[in-house]
C-alpha atoms as a PDB file:
ATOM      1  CA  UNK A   1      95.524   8.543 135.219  1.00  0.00           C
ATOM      2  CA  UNK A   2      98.140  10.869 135.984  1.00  0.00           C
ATOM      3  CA  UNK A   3      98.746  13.773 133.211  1.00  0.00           C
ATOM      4  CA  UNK A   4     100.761  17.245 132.481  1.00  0.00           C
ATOM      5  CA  UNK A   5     101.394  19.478 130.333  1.00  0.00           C
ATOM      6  CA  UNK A   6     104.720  19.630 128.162  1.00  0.00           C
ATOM      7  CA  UNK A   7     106.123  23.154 127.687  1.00  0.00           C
ATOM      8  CA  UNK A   8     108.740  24.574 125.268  1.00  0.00           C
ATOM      9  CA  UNK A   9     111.772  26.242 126.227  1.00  0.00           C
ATOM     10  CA  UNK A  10     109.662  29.880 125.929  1.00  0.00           C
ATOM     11  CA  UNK A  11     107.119  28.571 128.536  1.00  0.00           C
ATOM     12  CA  UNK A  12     104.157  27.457 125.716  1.00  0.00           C
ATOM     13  CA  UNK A  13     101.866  24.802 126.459  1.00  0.00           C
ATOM     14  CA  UNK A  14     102.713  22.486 123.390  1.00  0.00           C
ATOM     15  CA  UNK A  15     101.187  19.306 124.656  1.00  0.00           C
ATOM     16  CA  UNK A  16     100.030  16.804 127.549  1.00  0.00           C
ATOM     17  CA  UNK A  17     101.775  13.740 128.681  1.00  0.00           C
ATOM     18  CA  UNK A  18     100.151  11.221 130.328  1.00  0.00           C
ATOM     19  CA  UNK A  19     102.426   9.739 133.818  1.00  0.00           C
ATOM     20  CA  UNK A  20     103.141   6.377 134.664  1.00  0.00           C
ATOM     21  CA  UNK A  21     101.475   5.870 138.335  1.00  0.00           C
ATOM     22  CA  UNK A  22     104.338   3.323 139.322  1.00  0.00           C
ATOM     23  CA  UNK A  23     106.486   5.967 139.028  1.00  0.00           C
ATOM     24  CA  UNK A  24     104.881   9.973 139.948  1.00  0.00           C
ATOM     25  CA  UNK A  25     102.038   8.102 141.808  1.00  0.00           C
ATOM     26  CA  UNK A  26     103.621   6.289 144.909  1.00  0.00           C
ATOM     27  CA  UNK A  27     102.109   6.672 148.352  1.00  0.00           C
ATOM     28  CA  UNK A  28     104.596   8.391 150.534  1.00  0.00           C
ATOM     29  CA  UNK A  29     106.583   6.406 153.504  1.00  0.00           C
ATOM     30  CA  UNK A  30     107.985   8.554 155.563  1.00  0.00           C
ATOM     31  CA  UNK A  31     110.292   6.199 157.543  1.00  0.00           C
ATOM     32  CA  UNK A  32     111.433   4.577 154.264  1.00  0.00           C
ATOM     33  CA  UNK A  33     112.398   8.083 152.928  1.00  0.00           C
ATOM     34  CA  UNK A  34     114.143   8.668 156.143  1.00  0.00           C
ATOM     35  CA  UNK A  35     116.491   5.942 155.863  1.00  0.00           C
ATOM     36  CA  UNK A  36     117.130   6.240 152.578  1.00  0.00           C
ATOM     37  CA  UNK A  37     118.363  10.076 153.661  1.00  0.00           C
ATOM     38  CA  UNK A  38     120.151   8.559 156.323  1.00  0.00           C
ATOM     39  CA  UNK A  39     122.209   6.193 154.242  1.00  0.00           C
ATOM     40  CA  UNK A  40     122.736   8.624 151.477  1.00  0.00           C
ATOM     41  CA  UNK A  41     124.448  11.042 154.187  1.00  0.00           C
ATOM     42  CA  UNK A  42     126.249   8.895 156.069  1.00  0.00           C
ATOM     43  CA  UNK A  43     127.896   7.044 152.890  1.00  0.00           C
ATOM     44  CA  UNK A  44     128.772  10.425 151.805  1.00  0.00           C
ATOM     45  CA  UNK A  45     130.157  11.362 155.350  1.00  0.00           C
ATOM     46  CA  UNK A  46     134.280  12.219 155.252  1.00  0.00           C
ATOM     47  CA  UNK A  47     136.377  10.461 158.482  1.00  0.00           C
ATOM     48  CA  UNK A  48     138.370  13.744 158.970  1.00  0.00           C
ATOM     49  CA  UNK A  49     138.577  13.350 163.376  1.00  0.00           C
ATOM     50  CA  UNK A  50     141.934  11.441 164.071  1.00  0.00           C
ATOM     51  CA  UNK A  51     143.583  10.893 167.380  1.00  0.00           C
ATOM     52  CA  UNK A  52     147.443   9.612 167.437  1.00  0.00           C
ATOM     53  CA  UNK A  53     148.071   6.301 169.552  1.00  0.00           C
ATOM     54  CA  UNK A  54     151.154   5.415 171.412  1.00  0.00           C
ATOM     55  CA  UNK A  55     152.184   3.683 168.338  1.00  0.00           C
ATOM     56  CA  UNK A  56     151.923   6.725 165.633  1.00  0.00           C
ATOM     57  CA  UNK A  57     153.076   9.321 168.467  1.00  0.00           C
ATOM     58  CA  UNK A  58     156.755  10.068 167.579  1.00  0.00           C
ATOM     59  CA  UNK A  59     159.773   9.374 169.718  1.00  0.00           C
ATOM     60  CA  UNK A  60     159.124   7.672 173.214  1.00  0.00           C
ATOM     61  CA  UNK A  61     161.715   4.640 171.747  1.00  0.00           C
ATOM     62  CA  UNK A  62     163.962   4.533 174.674  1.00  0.00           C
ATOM     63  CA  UNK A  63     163.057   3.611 178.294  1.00  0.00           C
ATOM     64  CA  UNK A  64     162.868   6.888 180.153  1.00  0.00           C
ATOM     65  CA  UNK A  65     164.957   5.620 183.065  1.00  0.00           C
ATOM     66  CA  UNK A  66     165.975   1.752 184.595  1.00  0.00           C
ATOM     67  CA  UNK A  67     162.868  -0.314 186.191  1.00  0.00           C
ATOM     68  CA  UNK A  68     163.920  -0.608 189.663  1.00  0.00           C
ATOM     69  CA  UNK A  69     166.163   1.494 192.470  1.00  0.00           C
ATOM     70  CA  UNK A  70     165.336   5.032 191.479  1.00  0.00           C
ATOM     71  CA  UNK A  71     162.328   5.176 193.670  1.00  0.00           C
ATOM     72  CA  UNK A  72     159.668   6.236 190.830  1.00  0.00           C
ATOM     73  CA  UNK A  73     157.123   4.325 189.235  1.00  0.00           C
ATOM     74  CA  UNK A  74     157.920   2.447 186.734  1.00  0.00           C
ATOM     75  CA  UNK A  75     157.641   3.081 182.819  1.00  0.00           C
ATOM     76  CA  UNK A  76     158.209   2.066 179.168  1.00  0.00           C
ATOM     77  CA  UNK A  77     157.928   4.902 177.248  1.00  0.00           C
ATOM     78  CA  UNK A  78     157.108   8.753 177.184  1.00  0.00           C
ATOM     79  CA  UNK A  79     154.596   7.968 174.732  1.00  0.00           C
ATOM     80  CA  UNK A  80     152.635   6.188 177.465  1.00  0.00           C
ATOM     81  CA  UNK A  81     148.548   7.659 177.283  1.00  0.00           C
ATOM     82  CA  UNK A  82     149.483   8.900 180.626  1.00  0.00           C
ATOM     83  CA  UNK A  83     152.359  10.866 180.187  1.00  0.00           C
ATOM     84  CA  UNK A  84     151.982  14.403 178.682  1.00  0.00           C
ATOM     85  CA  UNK A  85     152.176  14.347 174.907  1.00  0.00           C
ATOM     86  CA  UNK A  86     151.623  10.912 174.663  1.00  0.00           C
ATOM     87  CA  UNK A  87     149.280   8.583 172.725  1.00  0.00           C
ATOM     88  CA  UNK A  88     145.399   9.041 173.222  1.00  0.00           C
ATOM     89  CA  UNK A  89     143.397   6.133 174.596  1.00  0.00           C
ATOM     90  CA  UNK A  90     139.830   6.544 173.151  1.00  0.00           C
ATOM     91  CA  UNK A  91     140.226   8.758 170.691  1.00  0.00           C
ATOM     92  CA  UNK A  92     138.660   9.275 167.045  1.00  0.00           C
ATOM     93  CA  UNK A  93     140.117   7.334 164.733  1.00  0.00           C
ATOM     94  CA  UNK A  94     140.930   7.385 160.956  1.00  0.00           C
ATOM     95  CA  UNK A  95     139.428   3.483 160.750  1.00  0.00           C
ATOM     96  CA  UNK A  96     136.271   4.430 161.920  1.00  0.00           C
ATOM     97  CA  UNK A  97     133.502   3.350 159.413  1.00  0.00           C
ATOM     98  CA  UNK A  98     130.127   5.413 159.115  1.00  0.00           C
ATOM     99  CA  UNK A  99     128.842   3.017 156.290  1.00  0.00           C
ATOM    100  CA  UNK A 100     125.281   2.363 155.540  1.00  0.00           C
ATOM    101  CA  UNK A 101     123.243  -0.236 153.821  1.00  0.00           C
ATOM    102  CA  UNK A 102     119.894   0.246 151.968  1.00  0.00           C
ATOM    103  CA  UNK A 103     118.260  -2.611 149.852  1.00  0.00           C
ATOM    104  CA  UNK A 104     118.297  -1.739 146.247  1.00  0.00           C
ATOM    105  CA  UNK A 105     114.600  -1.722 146.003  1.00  0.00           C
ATOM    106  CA  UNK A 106     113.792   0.063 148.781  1.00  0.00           C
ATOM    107  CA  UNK A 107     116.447   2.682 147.916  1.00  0.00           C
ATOM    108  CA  UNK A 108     114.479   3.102 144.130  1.00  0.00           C
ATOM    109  CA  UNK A 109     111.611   3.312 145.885  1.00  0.00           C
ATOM    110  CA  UNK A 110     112.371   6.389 148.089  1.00  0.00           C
ATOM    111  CA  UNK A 111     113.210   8.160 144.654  1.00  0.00           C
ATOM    112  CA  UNK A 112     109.985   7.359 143.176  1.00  0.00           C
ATOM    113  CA  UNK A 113     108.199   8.448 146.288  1.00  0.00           C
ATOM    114  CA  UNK A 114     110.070  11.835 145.457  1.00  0.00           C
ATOM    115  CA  UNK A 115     109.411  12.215 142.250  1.00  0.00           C
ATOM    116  CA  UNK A 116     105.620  11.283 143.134  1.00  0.00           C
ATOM    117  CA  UNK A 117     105.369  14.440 145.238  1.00  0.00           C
ATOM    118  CA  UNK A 118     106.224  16.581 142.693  1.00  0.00           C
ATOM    119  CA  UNK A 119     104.299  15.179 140.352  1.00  0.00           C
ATOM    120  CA  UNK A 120     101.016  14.941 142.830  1.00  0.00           C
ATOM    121  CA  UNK A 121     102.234  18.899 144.090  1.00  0.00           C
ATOM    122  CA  UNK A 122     101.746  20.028 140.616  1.00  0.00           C
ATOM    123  CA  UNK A 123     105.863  21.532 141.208  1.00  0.00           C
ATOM    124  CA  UNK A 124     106.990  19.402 138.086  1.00  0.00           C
ATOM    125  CA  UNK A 125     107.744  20.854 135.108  1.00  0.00           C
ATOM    126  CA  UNK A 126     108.319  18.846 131.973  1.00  0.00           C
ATOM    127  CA  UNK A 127     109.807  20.239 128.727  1.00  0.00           C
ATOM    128  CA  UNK A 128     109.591  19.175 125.431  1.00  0.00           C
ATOM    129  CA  UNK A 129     113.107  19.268 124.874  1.00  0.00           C
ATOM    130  CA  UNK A 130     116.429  21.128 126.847  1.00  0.00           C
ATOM    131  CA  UNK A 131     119.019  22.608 124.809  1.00  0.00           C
ATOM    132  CA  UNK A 132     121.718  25.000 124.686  1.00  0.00           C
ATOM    133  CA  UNK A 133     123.572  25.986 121.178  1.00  0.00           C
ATOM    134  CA  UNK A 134     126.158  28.173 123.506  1.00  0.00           C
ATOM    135  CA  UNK A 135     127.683  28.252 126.987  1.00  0.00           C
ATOM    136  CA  UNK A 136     125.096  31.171 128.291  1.00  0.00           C
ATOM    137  CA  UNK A 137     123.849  31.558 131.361  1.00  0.00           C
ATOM    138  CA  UNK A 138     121.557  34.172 130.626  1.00  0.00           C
ATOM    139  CA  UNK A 139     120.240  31.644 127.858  1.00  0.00           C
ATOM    140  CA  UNK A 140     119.411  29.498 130.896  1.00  0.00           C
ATOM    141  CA  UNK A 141     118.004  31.870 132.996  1.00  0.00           C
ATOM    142  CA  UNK A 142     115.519  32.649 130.683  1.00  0.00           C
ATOM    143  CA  UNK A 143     114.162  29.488 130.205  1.00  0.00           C
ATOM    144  CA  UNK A 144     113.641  29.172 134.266  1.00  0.00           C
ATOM    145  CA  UNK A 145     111.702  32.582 133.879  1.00  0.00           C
ATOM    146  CA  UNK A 146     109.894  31.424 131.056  1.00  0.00           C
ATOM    147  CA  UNK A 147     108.486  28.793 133.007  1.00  0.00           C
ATOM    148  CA  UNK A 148     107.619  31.004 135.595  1.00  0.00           C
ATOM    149  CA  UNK A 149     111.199  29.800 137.922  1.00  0.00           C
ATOM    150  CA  UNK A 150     113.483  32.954 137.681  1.00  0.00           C
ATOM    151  CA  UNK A 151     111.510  34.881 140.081  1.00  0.00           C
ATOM    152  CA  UNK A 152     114.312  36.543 142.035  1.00  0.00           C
ATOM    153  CA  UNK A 153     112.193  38.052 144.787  1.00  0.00           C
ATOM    154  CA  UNK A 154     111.567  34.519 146.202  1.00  0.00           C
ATOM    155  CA  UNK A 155     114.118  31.480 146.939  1.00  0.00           C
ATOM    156  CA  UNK A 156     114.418  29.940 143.921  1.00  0.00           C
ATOM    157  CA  UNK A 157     115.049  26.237 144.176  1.00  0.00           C
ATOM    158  CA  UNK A 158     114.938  24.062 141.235  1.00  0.00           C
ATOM    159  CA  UNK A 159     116.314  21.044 139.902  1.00  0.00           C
ATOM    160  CA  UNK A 160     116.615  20.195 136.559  1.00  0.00           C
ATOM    161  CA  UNK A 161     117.696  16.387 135.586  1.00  0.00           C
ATOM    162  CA  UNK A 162     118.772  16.064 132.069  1.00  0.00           C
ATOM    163  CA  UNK A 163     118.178  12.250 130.320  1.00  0.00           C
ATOM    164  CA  UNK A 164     121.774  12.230 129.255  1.00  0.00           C
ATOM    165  CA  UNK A 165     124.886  14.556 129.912  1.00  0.00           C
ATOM    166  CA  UNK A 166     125.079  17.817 128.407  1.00  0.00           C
ATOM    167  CA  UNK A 167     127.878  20.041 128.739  1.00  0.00           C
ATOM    168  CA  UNK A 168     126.090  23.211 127.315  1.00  0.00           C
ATOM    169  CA  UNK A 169     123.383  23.217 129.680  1.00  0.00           C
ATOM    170  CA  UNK A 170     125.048  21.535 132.828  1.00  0.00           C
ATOM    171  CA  UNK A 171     127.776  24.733 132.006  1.00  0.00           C
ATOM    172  CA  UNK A 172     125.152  27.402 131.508  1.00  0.00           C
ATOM    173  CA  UNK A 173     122.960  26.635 134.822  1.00  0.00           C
ATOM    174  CA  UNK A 174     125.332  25.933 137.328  1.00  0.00           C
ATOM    175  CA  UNK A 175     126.095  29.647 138.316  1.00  0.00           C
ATOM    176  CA  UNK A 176     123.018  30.237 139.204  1.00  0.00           C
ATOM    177  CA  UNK A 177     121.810  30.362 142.603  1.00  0.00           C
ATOM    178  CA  UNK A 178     119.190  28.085 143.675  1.00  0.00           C
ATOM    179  CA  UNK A 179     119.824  25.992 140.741  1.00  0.00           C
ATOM    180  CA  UNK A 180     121.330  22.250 140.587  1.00  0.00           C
ATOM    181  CA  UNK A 181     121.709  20.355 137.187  1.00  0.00           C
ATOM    182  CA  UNK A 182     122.343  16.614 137.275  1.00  0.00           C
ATOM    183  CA  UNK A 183     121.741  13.402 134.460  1.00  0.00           C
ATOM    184  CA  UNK A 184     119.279  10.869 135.186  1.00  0.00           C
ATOM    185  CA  UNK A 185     122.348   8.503 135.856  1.00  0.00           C
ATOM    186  CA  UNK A 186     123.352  10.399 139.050  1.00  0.00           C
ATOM    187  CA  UNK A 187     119.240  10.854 140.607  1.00  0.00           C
ATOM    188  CA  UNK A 188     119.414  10.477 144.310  1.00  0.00           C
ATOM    189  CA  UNK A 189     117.282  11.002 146.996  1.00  0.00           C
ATOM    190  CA  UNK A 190     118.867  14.307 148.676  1.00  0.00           C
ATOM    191  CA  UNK A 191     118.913  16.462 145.567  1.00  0.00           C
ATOM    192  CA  UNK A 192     114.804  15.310 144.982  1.00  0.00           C
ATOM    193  CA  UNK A 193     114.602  16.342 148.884  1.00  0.00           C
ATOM    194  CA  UNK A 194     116.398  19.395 148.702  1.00  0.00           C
ATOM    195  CA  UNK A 195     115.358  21.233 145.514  1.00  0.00           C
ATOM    196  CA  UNK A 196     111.084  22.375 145.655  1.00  0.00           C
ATOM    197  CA  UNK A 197     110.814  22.453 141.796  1.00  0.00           C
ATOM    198  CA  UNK A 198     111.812  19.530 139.128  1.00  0.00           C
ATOM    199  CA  UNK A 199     112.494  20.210 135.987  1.00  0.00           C
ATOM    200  CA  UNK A 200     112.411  17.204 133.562  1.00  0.00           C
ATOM    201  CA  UNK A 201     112.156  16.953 129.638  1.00  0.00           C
ATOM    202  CA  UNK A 202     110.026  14.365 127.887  1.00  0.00           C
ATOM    203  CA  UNK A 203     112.637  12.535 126.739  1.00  0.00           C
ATOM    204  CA  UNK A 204     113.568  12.074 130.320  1.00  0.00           C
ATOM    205  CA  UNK A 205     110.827  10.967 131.455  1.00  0.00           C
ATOM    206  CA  UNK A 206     110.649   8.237 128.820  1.00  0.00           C
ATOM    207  CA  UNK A 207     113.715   7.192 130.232  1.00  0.00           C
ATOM    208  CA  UNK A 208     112.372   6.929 134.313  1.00  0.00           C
ATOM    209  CA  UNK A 209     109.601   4.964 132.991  1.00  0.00           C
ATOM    210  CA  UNK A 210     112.281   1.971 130.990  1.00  0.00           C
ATOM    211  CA  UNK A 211     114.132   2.451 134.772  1.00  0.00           C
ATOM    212  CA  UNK A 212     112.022   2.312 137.485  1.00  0.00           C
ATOM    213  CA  UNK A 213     108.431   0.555 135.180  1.00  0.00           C
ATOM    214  CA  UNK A 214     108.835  -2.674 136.325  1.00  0.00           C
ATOM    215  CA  UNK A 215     108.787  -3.885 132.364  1.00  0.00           C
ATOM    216  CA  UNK A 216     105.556  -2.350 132.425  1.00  0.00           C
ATOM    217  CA  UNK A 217     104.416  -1.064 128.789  1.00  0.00           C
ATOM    218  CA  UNK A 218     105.412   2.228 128.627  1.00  0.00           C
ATOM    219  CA  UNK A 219     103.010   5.223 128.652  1.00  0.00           C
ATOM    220  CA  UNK A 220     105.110   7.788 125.918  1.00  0.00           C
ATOM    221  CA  UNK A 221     103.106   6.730 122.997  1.00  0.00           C
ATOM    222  CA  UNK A 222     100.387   9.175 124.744  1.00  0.00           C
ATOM    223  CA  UNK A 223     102.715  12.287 124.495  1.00  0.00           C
ATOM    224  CA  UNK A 224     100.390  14.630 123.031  1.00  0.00           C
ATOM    225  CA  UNK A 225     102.449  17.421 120.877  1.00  0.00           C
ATOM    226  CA  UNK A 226     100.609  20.627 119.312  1.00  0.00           C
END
């Protein structure tokens, strides 16, 4: 059985909590986690590359001189792909589509297998609550340091998933380098990737297990508060 400690916003120990395995106990699939990375990316990816064809190139309207008798090759247009400033044949195009599909299952499966290695790297940090009573960053910071994350010497790189949105907090962390804030509604498989250190609050965790459980009775009545 799978279990951590809870901390307080001053970095105390102030209890255990006891992990579902369906959800911070998957075995790791590499190729399934690649594809779900894949996906994610490429349904994120902007079509910016656009080439003009001889039908969006302007002008080229009138026929640049009569078909036969002058002794040149013919032609209907200056706009021609062939003709200087004309249309391009093959180029990128506006239409293209760089859309992905991903099962729905498989796709909440590549999160779990995230969240599992944190859980199984001992780089997940749960709290027993997260809140802010003003818009300070410094308030924020303090908390990362008090859970032994605000050490400026090295990278920092944490993310902190909140069970519902908060403006306070999502306001007071997000100047700070190294440091990504999202609600449980938004989870996705790049931010898990990215970030080395999770930050999640009891509450929130509660919430991943009525998710992803599979109706499986829940494991938060063992939340063990000092």
């Amino acid at each position: 059985m799978l279990k951590t400690k809870v901390y307080n916003p001053k970095g105390e120990v102030v209890g255990e909590v006891e992990l579902n395995s369906r959800i911070f106990g998957v075995k790791a699939n590499k190729a399934l986690i690649h594809q779900a990375v894949v996906t994610q990316m490429a349904n994120a990816r902007q079509v910016l590359a656009h080439t003009k064809g001889r039908s969006e190139v302007r002008g080229g309207g009138k026929k640049p001189w009569r078909q036969k008798g002058t002794g040149r090759a013919r032609h209907g247009s200056v706009r021609s792909p062939i003709w200087i400033g004309g249309g391009v044949t093959f180029g990128p195009t506006k239409e293209r589509n760089f859309k992905k599909k991903i099962n729905k299952k498989m796709k909440q499966k590549a999160i779990l297998m995230a969240l599992s290695d944190r859980s199984l790297n001992n780089i997940l940090i749960v709290l027993d609550k997260l809140e802010m009573t003003n818009y300070k960053t410094k308030d924020f910071n303090q908390i990362l340091k008090a859970v032994k994350l605000g050490d400026k010497k090295a990278k920092r790189s944490v993310l902190t998933i909140l069970e519902k949105k908060d403006d306070k907090v999502m306001r007071s962390g997000r100047n700070l380098t190294g440091v990504k804030i999202i609600n449980l509604d938004n989870i996705n498989i790049l931010d898990l990737l990215k970030y080395k250190n999770l930050i999640l609050t009891v509450a929130g965790v509660k919430r991943l297990e009525e998710r992803y459980g599979n109706n499986v009775k829940t494991q938060m009545s063992n939340v063990k508060i000092k």
